[in-house]
Every structure is written in structure tokens, then in C-alpha cells.
N, C-alpha and C. Protein backbone atom coordinates (compact mmCIF):
# COMPACT_ATOMS: atom_id res chain seq x y z
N UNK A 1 100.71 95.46 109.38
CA UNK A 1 101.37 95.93 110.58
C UNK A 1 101.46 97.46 110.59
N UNK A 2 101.47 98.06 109.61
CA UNK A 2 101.90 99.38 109.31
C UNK A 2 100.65 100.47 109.97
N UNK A 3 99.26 99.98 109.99
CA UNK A 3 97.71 99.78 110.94
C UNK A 3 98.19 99.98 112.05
N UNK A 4 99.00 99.40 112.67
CA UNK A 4 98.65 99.00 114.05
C UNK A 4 100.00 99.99 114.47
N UNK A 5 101.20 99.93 113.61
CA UNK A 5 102.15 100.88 114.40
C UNK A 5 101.70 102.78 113.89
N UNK A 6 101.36 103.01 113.24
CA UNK A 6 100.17 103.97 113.32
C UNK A 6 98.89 104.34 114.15
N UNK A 7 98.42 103.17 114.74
CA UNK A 7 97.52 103.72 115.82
C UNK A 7 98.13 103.63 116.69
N UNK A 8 99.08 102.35 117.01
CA UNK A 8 99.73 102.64 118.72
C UNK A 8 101.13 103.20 118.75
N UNK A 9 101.75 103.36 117.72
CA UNK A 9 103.52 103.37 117.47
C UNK A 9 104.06 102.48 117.88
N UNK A 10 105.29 102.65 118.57
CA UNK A 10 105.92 101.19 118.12
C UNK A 10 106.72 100.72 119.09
N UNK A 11 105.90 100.70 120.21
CA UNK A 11 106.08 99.95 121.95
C UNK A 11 105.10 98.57 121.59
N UNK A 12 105.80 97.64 122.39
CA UNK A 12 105.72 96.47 122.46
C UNK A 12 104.33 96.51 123.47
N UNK A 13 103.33 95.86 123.03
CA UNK A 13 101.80 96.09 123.70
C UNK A 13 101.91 95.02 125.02
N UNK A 14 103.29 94.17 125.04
CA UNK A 14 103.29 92.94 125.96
C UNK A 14 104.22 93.64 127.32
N UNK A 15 105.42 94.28 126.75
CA UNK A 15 106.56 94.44 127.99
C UNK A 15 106.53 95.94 127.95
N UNK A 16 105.80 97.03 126.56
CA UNK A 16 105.79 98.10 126.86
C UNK A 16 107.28 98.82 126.29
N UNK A 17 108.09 97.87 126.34
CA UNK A 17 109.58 98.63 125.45
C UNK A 17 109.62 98.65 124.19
N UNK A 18 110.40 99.70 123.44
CA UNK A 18 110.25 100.17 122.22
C UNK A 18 110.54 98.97 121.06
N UNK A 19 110.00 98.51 119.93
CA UNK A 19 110.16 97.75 119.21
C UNK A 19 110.82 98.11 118.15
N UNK A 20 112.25 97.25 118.05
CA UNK A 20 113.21 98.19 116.89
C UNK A 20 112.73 97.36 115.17
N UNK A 21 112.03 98.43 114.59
CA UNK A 21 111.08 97.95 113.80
C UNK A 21 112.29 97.35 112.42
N UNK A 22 113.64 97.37 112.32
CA UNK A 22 114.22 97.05 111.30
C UNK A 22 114.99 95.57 111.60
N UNK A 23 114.41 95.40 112.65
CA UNK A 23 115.14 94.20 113.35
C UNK A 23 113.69 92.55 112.00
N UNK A 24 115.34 91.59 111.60
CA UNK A 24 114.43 90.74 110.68
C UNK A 24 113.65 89.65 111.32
N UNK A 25 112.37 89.76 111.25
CA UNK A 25 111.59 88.23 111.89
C UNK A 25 112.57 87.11 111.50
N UNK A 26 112.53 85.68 112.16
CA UNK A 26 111.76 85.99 113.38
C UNK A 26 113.14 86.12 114.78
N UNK A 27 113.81 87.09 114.79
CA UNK A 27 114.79 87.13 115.87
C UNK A 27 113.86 87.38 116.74
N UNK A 28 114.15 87.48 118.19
CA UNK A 28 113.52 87.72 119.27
C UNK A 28 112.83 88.91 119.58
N UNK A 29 113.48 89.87 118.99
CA UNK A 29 112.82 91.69 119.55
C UNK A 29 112.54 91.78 118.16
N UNK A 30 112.29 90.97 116.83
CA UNK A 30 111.79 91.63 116.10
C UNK A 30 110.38 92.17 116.26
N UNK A 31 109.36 92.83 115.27
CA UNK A 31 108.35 92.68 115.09
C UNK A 31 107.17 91.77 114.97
N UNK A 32 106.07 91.36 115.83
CA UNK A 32 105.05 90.36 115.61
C UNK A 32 103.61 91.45 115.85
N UNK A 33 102.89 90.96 115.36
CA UNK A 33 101.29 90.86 115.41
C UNK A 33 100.60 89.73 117.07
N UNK A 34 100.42 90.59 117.43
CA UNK A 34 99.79 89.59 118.68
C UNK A 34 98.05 90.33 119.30
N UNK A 35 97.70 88.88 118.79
CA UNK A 35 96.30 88.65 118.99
C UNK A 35 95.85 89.19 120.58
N UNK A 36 95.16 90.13 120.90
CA UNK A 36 94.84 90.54 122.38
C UNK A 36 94.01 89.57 122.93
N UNK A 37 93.04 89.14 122.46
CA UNK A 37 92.41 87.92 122.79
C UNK A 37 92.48 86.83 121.55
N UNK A 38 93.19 86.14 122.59
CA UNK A 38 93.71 85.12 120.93
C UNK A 38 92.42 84.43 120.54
N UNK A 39 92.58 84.23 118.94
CA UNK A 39 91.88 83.53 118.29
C UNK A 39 91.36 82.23 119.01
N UNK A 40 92.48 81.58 119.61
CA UNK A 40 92.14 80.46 120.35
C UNK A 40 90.58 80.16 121.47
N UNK A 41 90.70 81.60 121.69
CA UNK A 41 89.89 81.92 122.32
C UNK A 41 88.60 82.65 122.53
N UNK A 42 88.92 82.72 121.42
CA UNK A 42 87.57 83.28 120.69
C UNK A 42 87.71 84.47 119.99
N UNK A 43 88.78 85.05 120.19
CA UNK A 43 88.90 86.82 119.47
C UNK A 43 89.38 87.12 118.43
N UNK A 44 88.27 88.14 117.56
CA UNK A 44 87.92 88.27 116.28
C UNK A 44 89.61 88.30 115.86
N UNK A 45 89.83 88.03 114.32
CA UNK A 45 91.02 88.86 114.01
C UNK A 45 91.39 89.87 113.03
N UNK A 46 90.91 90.98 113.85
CA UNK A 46 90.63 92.05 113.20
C UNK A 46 91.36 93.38 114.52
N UNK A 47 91.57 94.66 113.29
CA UNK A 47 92.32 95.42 113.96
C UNK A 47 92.03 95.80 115.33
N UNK A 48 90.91 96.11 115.73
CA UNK A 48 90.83 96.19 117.27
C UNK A 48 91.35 95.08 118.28
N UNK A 49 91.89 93.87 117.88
CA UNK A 49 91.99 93.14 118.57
C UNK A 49 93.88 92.43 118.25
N UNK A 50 94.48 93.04 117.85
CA UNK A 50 95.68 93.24 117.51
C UNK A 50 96.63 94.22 118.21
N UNK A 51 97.75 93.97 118.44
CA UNK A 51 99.05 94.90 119.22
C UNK A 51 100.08 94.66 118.15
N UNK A 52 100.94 95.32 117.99
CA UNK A 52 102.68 95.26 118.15
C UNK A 52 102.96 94.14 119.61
N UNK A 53 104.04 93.42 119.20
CA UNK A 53 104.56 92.97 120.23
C UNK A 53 106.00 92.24 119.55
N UNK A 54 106.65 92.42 120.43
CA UNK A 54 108.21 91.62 120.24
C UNK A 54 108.01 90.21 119.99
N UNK A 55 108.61 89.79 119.30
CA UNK A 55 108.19 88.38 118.72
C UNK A 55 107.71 86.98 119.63
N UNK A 56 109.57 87.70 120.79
CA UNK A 56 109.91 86.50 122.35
C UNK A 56 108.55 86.77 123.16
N UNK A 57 107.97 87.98 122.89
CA UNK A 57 106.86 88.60 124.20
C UNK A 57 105.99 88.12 123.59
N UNK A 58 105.76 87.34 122.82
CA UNK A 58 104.39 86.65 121.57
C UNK A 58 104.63 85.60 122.00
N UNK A 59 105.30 84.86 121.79
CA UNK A 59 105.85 83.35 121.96
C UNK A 59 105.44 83.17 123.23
N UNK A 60 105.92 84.06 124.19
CA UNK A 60 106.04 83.67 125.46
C UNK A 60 104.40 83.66 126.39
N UNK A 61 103.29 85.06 125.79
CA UNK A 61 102.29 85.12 125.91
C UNK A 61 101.15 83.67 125.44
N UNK A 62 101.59 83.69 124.11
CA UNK A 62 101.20 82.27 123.70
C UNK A 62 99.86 82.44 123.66
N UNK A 63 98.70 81.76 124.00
CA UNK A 63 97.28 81.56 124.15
C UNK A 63 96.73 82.27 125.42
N UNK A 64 97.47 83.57 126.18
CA UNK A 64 96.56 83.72 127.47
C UNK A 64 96.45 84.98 127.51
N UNK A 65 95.65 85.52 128.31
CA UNK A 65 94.21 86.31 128.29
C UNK A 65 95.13 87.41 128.99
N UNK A 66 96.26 88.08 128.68
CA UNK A 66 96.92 89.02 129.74
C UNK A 66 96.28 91.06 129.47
N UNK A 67 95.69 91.04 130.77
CA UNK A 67 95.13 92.54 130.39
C UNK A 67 93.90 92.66 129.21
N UNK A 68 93.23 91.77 129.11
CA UNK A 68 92.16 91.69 127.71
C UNK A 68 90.96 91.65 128.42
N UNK A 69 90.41 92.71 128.06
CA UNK A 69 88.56 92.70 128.36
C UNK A 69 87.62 91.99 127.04
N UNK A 70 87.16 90.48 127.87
CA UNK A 70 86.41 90.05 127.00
C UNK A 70 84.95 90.51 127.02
């Protein structure tokens, strides 16, 4: 994770609000890893294809294609 809040810092890649990075998984605004094009769907899992995202904004995204150029 430490990758990814280094290239993007540490806004939530789903809702865009700041991610309070000391908050403990899995509460709701903690920290998650979210797949930009999910695996499900074919996308690699590897750092280009990874965000920061709030855990609830992961959950809630789930398997779909939001803002992702395949």
C-alpha cells in the first residue's frame, strides 16, 4: 500500500475524500487496495491497476467498471 499512497497520496480513488490512513481495517473509512479493473474482470493485479480507496467505497464498488479504461 505504501506504492500506491506514494504515487497518488492518500484520497480515496472511489469518493475522492481524504483517507485517514491510521484508521484499523476493516472499519469503514479505513484503508483498502481497490482493483481499477477488477480481477474479475480481467485486470492485471499489478500497480498500475490499483487505487487507495476507503474500505465502504470498495465494498460498495464491488466488481464494476467505474471510470476504468479497458
Amino acid at each position: 500500500m505504501a506504492d500506491i499512497v506514494a504515487r497518488d497520496g492518500t484520497r480515496c480513488g472511489i469518493c475522492k475524500a481524504e483517507v485517514d490512513m491510521p484508521l484499523p481495517w476493516p472499519g469503514p473509512w479505513s484503508a483498502s487496495v481497490d482493483h481499477v479493473v477488477p480481477i474479475s474482470k480481467g485486470g492485471p493485479d499489478v500497480l498500475d491497476n490499483v487505487q487507495l480507496a476507503h474500505f465502504r467505497c470498495n465494498l460498495a464498488k464491488s466488481d464494476k467498471l467505474i471510470g476504468a479504461e479497458l
